[in-house]
Protein backbone atom coordinates (compact mmCIF):
# COMPACT_ATOMS: atom_id res chain seq x y z
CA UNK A 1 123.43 176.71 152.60
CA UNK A 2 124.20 180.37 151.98
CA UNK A 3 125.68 179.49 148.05
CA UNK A 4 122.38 177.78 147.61
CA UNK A 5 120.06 180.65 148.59
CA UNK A 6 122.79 183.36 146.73
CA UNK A 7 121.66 180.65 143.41
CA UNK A 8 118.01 181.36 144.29
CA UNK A 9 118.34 185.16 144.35
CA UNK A 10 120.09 185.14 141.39
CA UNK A 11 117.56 183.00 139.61
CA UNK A 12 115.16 185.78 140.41
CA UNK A 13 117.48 188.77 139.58
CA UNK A 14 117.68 186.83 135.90
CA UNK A 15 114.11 186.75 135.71
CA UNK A 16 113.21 190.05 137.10
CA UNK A 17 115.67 191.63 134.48
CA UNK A 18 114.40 189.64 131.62
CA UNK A 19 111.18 190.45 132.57
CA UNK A 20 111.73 194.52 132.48
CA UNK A 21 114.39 195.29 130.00
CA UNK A 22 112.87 196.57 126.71
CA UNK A 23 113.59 194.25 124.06
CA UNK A 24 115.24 195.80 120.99
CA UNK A 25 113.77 195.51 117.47
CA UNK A 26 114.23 191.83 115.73
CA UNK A 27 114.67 190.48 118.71
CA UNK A 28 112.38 187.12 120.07
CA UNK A 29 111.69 185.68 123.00
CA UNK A 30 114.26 182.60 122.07
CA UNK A 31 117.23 181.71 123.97
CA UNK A 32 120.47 182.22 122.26
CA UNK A 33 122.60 179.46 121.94
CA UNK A 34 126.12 180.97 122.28
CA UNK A 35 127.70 180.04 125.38
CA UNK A 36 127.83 183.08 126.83
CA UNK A 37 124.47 183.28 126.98
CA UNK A 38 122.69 183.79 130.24
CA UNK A 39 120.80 181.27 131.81
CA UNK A 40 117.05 180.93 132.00
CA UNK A 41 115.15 180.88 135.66
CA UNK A 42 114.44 177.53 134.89
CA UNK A 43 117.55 176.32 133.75
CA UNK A 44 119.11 177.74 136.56
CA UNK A 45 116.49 175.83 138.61
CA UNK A 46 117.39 172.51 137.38
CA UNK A 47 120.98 173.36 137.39
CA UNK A 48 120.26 173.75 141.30
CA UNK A 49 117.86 170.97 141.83
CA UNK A 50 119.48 168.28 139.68
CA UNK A 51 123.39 167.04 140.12
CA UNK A 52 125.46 165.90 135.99
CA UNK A 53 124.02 162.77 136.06
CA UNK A 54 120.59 164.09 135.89
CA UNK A 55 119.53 162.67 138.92
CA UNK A 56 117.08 164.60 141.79
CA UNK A 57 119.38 165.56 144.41
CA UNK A 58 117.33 168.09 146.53
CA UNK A 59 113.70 169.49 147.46
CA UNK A 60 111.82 172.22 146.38
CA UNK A 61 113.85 173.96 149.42
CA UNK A 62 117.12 173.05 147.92
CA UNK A 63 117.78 170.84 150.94
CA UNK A 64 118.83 167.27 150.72
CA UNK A 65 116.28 164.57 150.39
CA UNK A 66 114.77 163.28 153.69
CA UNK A 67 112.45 160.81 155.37
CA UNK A 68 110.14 163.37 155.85
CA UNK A 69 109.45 164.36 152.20
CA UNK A 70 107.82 161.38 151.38
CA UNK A 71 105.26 161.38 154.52
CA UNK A 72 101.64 162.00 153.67
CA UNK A 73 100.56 166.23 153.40
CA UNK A 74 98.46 166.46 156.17
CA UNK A 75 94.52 167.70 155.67
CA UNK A 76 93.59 171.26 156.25
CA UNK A 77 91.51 171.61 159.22
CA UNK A 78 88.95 173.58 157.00
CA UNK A 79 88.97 169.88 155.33
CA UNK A 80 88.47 168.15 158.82
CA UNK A 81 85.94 170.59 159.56
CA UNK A 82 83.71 169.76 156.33
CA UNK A 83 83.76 165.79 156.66
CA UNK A 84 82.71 165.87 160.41
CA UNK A 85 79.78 168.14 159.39
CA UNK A 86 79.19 165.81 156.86
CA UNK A 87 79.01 162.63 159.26
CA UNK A 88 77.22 164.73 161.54
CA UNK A 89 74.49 165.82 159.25
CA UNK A 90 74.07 161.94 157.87
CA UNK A 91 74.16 160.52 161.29
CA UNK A 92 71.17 163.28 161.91
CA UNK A 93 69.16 161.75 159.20
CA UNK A 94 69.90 158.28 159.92
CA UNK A 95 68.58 159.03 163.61
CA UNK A 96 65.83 160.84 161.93
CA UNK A 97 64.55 158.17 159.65
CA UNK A 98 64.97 156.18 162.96
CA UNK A 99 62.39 157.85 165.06
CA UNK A 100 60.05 158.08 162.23
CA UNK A 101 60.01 154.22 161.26
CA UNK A 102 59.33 153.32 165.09
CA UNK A 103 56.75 155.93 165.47
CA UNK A 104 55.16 154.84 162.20
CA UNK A 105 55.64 151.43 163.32
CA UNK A 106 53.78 151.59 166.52
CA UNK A 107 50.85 153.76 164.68
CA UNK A 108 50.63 151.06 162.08
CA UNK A 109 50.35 148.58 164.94
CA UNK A 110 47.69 150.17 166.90
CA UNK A 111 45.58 151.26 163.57
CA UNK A 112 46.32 147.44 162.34
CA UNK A 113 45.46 145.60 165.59
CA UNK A 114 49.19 144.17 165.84
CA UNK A 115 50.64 142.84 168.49
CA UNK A 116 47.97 143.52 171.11
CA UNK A 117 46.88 141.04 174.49
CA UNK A 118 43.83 139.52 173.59
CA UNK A 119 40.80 140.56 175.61
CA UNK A 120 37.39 142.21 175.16
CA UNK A 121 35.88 145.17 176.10
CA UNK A 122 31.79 145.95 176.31
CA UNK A 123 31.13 150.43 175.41
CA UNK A 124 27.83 152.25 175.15
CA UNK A 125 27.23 154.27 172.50
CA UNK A 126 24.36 156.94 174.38
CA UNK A 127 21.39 158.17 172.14
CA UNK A 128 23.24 161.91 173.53
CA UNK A 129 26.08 161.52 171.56
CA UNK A 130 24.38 162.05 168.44
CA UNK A 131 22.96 164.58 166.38
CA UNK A 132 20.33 164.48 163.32
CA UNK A 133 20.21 167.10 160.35
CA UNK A 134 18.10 167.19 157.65
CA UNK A 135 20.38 167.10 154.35
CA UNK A 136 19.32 167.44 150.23
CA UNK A 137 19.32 164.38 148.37
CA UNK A 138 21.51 164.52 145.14
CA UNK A 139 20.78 162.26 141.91
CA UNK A 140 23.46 161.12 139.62
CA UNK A 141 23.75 164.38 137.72
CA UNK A 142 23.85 166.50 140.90
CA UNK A 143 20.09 168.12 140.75
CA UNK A 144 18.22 167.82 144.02
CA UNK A 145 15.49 165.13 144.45
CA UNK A 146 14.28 165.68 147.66
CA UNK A 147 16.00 165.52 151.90
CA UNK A 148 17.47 163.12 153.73
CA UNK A 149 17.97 162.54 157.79
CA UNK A 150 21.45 161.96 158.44
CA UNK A 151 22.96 161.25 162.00
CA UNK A 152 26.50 162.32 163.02
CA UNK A 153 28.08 160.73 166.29
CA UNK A 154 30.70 162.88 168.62
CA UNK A 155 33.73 160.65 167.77
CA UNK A 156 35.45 162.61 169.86
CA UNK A 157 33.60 161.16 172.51
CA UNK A 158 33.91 157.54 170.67
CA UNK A 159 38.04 157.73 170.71
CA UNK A 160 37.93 158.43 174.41
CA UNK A 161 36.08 155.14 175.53
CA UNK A 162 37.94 153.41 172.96
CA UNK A 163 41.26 154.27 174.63
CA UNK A 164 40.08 153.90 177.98
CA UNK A 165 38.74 150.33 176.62
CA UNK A 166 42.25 149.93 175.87
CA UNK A 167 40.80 149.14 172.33
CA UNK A 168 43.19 151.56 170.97
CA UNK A 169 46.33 153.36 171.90
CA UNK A 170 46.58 156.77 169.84
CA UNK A 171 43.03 158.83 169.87
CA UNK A 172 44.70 161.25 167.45
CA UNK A 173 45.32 158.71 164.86
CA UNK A 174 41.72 157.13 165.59
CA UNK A 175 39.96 160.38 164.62
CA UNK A 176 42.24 161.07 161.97
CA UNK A 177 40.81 157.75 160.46
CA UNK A 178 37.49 158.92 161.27
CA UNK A 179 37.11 161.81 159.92
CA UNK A 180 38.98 160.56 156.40
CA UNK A 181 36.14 157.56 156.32
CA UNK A 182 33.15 159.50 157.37
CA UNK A 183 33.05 156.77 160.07
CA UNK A 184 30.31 159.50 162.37
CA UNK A 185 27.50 158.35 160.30
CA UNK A 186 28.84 154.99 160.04
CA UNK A 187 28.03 154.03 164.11
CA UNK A 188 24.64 153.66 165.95
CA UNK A 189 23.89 153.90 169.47
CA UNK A 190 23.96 151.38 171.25
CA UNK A 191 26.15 148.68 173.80
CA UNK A 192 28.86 146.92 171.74
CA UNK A 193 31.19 143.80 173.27
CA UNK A 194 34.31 144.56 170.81
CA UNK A 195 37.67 142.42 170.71
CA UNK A 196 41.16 144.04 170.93
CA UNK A 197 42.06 142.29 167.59
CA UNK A 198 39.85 144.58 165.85
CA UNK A 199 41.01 146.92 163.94
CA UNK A 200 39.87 150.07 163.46
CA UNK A 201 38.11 149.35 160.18
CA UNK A 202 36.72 146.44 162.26
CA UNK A 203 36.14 148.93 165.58
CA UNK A 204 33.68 151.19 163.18
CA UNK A 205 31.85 148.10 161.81
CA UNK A 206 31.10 146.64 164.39
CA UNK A 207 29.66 149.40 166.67
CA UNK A 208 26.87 149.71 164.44
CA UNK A 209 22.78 148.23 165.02
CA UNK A 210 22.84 144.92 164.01
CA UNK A 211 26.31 143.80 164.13
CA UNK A 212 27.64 140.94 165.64
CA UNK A 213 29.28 142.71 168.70
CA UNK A 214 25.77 144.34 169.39
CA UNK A 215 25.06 143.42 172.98
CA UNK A 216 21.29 142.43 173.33
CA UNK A 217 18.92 142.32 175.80
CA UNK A 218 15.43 139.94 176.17
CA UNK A 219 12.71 142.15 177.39
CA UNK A 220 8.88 140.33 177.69
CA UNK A 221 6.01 143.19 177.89
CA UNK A 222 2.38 141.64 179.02
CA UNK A 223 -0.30 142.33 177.76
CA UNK A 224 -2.18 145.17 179.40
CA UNK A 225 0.81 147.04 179.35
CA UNK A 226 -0.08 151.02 178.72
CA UNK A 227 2.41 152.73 176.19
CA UNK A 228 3.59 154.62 179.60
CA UNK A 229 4.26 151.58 181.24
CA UNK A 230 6.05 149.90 178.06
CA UNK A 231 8.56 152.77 177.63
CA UNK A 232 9.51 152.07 181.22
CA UNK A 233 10.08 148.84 180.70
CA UNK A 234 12.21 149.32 178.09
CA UNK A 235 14.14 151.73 179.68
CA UNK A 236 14.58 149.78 182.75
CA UNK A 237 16.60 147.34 180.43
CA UNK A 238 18.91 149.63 178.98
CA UNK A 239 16.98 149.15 175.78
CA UNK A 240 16.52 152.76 175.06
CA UNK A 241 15.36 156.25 177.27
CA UNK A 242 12.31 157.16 178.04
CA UNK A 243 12.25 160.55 176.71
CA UNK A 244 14.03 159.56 173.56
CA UNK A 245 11.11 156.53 172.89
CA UNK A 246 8.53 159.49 174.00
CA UNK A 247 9.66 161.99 170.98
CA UNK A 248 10.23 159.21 168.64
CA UNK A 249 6.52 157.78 169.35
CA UNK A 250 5.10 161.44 168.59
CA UNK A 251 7.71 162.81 165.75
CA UNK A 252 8.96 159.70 163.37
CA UNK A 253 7.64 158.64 160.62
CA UNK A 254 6.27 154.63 160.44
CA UNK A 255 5.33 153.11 157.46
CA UNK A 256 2.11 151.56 158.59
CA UNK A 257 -1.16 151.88 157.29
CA UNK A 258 -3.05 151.08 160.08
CA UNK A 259 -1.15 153.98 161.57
CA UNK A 260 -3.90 156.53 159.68
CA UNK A 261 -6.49 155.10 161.65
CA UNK A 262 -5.37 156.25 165.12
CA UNK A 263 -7.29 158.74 166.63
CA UNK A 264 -4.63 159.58 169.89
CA UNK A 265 -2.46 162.63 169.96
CA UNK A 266 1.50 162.52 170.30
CA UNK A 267 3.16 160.09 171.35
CA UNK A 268 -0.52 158.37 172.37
CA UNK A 269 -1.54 157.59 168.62
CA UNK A 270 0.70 154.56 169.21
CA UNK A 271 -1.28 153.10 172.00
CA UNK A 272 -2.67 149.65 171.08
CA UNK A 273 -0.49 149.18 168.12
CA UNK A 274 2.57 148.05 170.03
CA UNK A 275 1.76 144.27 170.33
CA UNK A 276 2.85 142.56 173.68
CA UNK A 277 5.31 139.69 172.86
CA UNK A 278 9.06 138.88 174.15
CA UNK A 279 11.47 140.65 172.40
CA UNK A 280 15.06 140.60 171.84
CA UNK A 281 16.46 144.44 171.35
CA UNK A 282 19.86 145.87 171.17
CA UNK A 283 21.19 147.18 174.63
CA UNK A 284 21.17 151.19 173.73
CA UNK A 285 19.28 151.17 170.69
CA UNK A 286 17.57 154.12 169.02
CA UNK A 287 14.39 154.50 170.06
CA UNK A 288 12.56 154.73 166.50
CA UNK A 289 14.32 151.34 165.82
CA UNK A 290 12.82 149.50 169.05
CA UNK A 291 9.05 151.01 168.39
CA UNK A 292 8.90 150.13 164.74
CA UNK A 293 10.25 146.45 165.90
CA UNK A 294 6.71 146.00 167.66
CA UNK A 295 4.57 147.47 165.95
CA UNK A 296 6.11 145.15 162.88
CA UNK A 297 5.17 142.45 164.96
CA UNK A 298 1.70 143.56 165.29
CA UNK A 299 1.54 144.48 161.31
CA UNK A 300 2.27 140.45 160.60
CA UNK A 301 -0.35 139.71 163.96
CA UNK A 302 -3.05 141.12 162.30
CA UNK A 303 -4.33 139.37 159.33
CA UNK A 304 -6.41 139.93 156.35
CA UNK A 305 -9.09 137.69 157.94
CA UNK A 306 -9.03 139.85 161.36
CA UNK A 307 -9.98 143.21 159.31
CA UNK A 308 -12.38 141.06 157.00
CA UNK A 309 -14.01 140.35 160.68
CA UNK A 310 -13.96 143.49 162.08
CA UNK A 311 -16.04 145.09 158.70
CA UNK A 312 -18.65 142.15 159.30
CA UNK A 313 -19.50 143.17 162.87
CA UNK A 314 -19.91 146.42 161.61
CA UNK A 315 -16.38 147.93 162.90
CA UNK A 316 -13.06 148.95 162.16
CA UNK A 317 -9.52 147.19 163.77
CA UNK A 318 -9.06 150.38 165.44
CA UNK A 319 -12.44 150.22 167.08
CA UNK A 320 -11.87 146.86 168.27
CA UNK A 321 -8.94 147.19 169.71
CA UNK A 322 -10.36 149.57 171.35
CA UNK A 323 -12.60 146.87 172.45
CA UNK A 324 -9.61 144.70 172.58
CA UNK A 325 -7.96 146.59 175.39
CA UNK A 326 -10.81 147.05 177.61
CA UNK A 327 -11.20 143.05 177.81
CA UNK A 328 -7.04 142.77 178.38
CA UNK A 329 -7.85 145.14 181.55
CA UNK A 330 -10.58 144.28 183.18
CA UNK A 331 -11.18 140.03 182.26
CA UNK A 332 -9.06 137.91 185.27
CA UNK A 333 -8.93 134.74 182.83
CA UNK A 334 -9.30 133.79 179.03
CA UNK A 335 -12.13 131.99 180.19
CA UNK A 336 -13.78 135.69 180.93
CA UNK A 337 -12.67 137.36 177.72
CA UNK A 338 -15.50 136.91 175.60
CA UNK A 339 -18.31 137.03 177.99
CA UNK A 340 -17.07 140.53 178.41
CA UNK A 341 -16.69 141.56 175.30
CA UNK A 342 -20.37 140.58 175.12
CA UNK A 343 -21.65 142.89 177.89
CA UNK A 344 -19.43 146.14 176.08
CA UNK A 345 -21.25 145.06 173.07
CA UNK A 346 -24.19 144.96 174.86
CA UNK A 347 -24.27 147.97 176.04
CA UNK A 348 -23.28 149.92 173.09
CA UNK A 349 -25.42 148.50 171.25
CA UNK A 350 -28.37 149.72 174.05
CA UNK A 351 -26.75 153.38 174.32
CA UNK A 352 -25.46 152.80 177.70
CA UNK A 353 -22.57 154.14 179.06
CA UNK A 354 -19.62 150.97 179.76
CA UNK A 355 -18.94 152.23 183.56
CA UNK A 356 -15.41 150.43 183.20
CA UNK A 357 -13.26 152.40 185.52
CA UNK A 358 -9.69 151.14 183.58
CA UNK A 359 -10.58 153.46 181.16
CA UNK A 360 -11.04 156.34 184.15
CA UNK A 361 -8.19 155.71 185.28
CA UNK A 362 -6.40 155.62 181.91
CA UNK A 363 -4.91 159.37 182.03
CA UNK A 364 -3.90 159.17 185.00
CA UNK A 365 -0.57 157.32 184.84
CA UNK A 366 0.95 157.38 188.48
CA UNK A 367 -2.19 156.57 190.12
CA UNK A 368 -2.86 153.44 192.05
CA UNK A 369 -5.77 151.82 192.88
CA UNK A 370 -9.54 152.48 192.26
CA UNK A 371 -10.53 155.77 190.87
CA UNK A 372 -11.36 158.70 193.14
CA UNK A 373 -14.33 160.58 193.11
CA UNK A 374 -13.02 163.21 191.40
CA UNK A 375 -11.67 161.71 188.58
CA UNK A 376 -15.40 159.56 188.31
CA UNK A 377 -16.66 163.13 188.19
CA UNK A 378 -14.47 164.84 185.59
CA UNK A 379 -15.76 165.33 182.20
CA UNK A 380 -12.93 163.29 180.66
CA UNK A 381 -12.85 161.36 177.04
CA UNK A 382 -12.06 158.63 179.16
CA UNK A 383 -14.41 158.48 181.39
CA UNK A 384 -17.06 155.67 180.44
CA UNK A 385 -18.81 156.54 184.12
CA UNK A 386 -20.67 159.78 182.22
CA UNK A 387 -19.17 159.19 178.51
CA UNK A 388 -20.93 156.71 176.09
CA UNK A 389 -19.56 154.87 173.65
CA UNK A 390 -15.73 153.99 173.12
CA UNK A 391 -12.91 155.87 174.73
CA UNK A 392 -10.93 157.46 172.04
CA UNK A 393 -8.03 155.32 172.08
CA UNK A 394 -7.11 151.91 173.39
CA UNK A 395 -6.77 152.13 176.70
CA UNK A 396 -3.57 149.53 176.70
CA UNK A 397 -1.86 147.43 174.39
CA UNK A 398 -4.24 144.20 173.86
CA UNK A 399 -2.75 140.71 173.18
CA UNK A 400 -4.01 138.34 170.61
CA UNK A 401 -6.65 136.14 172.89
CA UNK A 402 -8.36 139.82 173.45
CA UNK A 403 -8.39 140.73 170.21
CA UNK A 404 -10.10 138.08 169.00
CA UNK A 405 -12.60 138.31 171.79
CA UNK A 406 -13.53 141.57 170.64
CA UNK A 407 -13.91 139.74 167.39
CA UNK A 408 -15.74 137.15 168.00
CA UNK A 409 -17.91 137.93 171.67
CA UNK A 410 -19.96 135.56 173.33
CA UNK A 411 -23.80 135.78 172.84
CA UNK A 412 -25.36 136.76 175.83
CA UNK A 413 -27.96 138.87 177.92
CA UNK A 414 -25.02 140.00 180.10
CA UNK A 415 -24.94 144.11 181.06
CA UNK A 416 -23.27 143.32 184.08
CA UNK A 417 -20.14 141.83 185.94
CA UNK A 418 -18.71 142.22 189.26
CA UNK A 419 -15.73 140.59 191.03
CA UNK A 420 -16.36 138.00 193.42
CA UNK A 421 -13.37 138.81 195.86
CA UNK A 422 -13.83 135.48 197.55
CA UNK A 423 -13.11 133.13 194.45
CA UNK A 424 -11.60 135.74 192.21
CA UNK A 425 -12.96 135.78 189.19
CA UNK A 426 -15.73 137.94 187.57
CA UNK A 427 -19.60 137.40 188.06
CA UNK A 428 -22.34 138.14 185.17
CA UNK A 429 -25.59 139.53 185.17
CA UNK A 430 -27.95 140.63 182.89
CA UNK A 431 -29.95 143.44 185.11
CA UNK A 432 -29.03 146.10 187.14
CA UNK A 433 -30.83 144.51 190.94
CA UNK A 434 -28.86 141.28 191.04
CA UNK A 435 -26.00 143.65 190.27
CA UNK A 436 -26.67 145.79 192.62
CA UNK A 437 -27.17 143.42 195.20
CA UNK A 438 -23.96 141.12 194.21
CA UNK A 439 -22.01 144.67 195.01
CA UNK A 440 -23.20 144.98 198.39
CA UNK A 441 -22.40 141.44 199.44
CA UNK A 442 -18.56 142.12 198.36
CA UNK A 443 -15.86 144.14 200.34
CA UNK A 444 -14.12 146.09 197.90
CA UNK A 445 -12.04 148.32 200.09
C-alpha cells in the first residue's frame, strides 16, 4: 500500500512540475517519444490502474477490486428529502381534489333533488315577507316608457322554512341560486304543499299563485254580507289579512268600469261590487288578487240586459244596487223581495224618507241588535230615519235574486211592512194606521 500511494504523489509531482516550469522557445505541448522521456499524469495513472495485459486490476483508490464496488451509490439525503416533498405535496392535492368532489357532490345533490326520502312538506309564504317598489319601465332601445310595481320576497326568510321543511339541506347554496335567478320576484304569498323531489328550480316554481302546489281553500260568503264582514271571513280562512284586503280595497288599481260609478270612500267604494258566491282562493294569497276574483265574478253577473233595465226605470246599476242591498237586508224570503222593493220605490217616488234601520245601523260595524236612540238621532248619510232618498252606498253586498228585485219590483200600494214575530215573515201595508197598529200588537224587544 505505501508503493502505491508513493506512485500517486509522484503522479502529482509530474504534473505539478509540468504545469509550472516555463517552457522554452520551439517547444509544444507534445510528448517526446524518446524513452527517457517522463511520463504523463495519465500515463502514469493507467500504468497504476491497469496490469501488461491491459486488464483493470484496481479502483479509483488503487485497491483491489471488491464486492462492494459494484453495489448501487446510495441517494443523497438532499435527494430523499425532495421526492418525499414531492409525494407529500401530490398526496395533498389528491386529498384536496377529494374533499372538493364530495362537497360538490353533496351540493349538487341537494340543489338537484338527489337522493332524498320522499315526503312532502306544506310552507306559508306571509303577505309580511314582501316588499313593493315602484320601478321605470324600459323599451327595447333602453328609453323609459312609463313605471312598473315590482314585488321582492325576503328569501332569506324563504331558505329558512325551506331547511326546516327539510326541503333543502344547504341555505347558503339556496340563496346563492336565488339571488343568480332573480327567484325574489319570482314567488307569491301564499301556502304551498311542495315535494322533496323538487328541485330548486322546481322549489321557486312552484311557490308561486297559481301553481299546482298552491294549497286552496273553499270559502262561501252570503249574501248580505257587509265588505267588513267579508274581509273577516276571508281572513278567518287563511285566505288573506284583514288589514292587507283593507289597503288593497282603498289603494289598487281594478280595471272595472263600473268601478267609476261608486260613490263610497276608501276601502268602502267597493261595497256592493263584491258579489256573494262560493269561492275557491289560494290559502295566503295577496289580497288585491282575492278582491279582483269577486268582483270579476260580479263583472260577468251583470249583464248588458241588467244596465239596459236599470236606464228604463229611470236609474243607474249603482243606484240599484243600492236598492239591491236594502232588499238582501231587510226581506226574510225571496218570496218578500219584490214586494219590498216596491214599498222603497214607493216611497221615493212620494219624497218620503225609507225608515229602514239596516241602513242606520250600517256604520256602525260592531254593533248588535236594533239601533239605539242615538244613532236614530244622528245626522248620518245613512240614516234613512231623517235622510231621504238612497244611502250613499250599498249598504251590503246584494246577491242576484235582489238585484233583480230592485229591477223588476212588484206593483203595489205598499208604504209599509212590519215583522210578524209570531209567523216570521214580513207584513204589508199601504197606510201609516194599520201600520201603526200592526206595531203595537208585536213584541219586538
Amino acid at each position: 500500500m505505501p508503493d502505491e500511494l508513493e506512485k500517486i504523489n509522484q503522479i502529482f509531482r509530474i504534473h505539478d512540475e509540468q504545469a509550472h516550469s516555463p517552457k522554452k522557445q520551439g517547444e509544444d505541448d507534445a510528448p517526446k517519444s524518446t524513452g527517457g522521456a517522463k511520463k504523463t499524469p495519465l500515463q502514469a495513472m493507467d500504468e497504476l490502474l491497469i496490469d501488461a495485459s491491459g486488464k483493470e486490476t484496481r479502483n479509483y483508490t488503487g485497491d483491489e477490486e471488491s464486492e462492494r464496488d459494484y453495489r448501487p451509490v446510495r441517494q443523497s439525503h438532499e435527494y430523499r428529502s425532495g421526492c418525499l416533498g414531492g409525494l407529500m405535496y401530490f398526496t395533498f392535492i389528491v386529498c384536496v381534489s377529494i374533499v372538493l368532489a364530495c362537497l360538490a357532490w353533496m351540493a349538487a345533490s341537494d340543489m338537484l333533488a338527489l337522493n332524498k326520502e320522499s315526503f312532502t312538506a306544506v310552507v306559508t309564504l306571509p303577505s309580511s315577507i314582501f316588499e313593493s317598489e315602484t320601478v321605470d319601465k324600459i323599451d327595447e332601445n333602453g328609453k323609459k316608457i312609463g313605471t312598473k310595481r315590482v314585488t321582492h320576497a325576503d328569501m332569506d326568510y324563504v331558505a329558512d322554512i325551506l331547511k326546516d321543511a327539510g326541503l333543502i339541506q344547504y341555505k347558503w347554496l339556496f340563496t346563492l341560486f336565488c339571488k343568480v335567478s332573480t327567484a325574489d320576484q319570482k314567488v307569491s304569498p301564499g301556502e304551498y304543499e311542495l315535494r322533496s323531489s323538487f328541485d330548486y328550480r322546481a322549489l321557486i316554481q312552484n311557490m308561486r299563485a297559481g301553481s299546482a302546489s298552491t294549497v286552496t281553500v273553499v270559502v262561501t260568503i252570503p249574501e248580505g254580507f257587509k265588505l267588513h264582514q267579508l274581509f273577516m271571513r276571508l281572513e278567518e280562512n287563511g285566505v288573506c289579512n284583514y288589514n292587507d284586503l283593507m289597503e288593497d280595497a282603498e289603494n289598487t288599481e281594478y280595471n272595472y268600469d263600473f268601478l267609476e260609478l261608486s260613490e263610497g270612500e276608501g276601502a268602502y267604494r267597493l261595497e256592493g261590487f263584491l258579489f256573494p258566491d262560493t269561492y275557491e282562493f289560494y290559502v295566503g294569497m295577496q289580497g288585491a288578487s282575492a278582491i279582483n276574483k269577486m268582483l270579476d265574478n260580479f263583472n260577468h253577473r251583470i249583464t248588458d240586459e241588467m244596465v239596459a233595465r236599470a236606464e228604463e226605470i229611470g236609474m243607474s246599476i249603482y243606484d240599484v244596487l243600492k236598492v239591491a242591498s236594502l232588499i238582501e237586508k231587510e226581506a226574510g224570503s225571496d218570496e218578500e223581495r219584490g214586494l219590498i222593493a216596491s214599498v222603497i220605490y214607493n216611497r221615493l217616488n212620494a219624497g218620503i224618507v225609507l225608515g229602514i234601520d239596516a241602513s242606520v245601523l250600517y256604520p256602525y260595524n260592531d254593533h248588535e241588535g236594533a239601533p239605539t236612540a242615538a244613532m236614530l238621532e244622528k245626522d248620518d248619510p245613512y240614516n234613512t230615519r231623517i235622510r231621504s232618498g238612497l244611502p250613499p252606498t250599498p249598504i251590503c253586498n246584494p246577491g242576484l235574486a235582489s238585484i233583480y228585485a230592485a229591477l223588476y219590483p212588484e206593483n203595489t200600494n205598499y208604504f209599509y211592512y212590519a215583522l210578524d214575530t209570531d209567523a216570521g215573515v214580513h207584513r204589508f201595508f199601504t197606510n201609516d194606521t194599520e201600520f201603526n197598529n200592526f206595531v203595537a200588537s208585536q213584541n219586538y224587544s
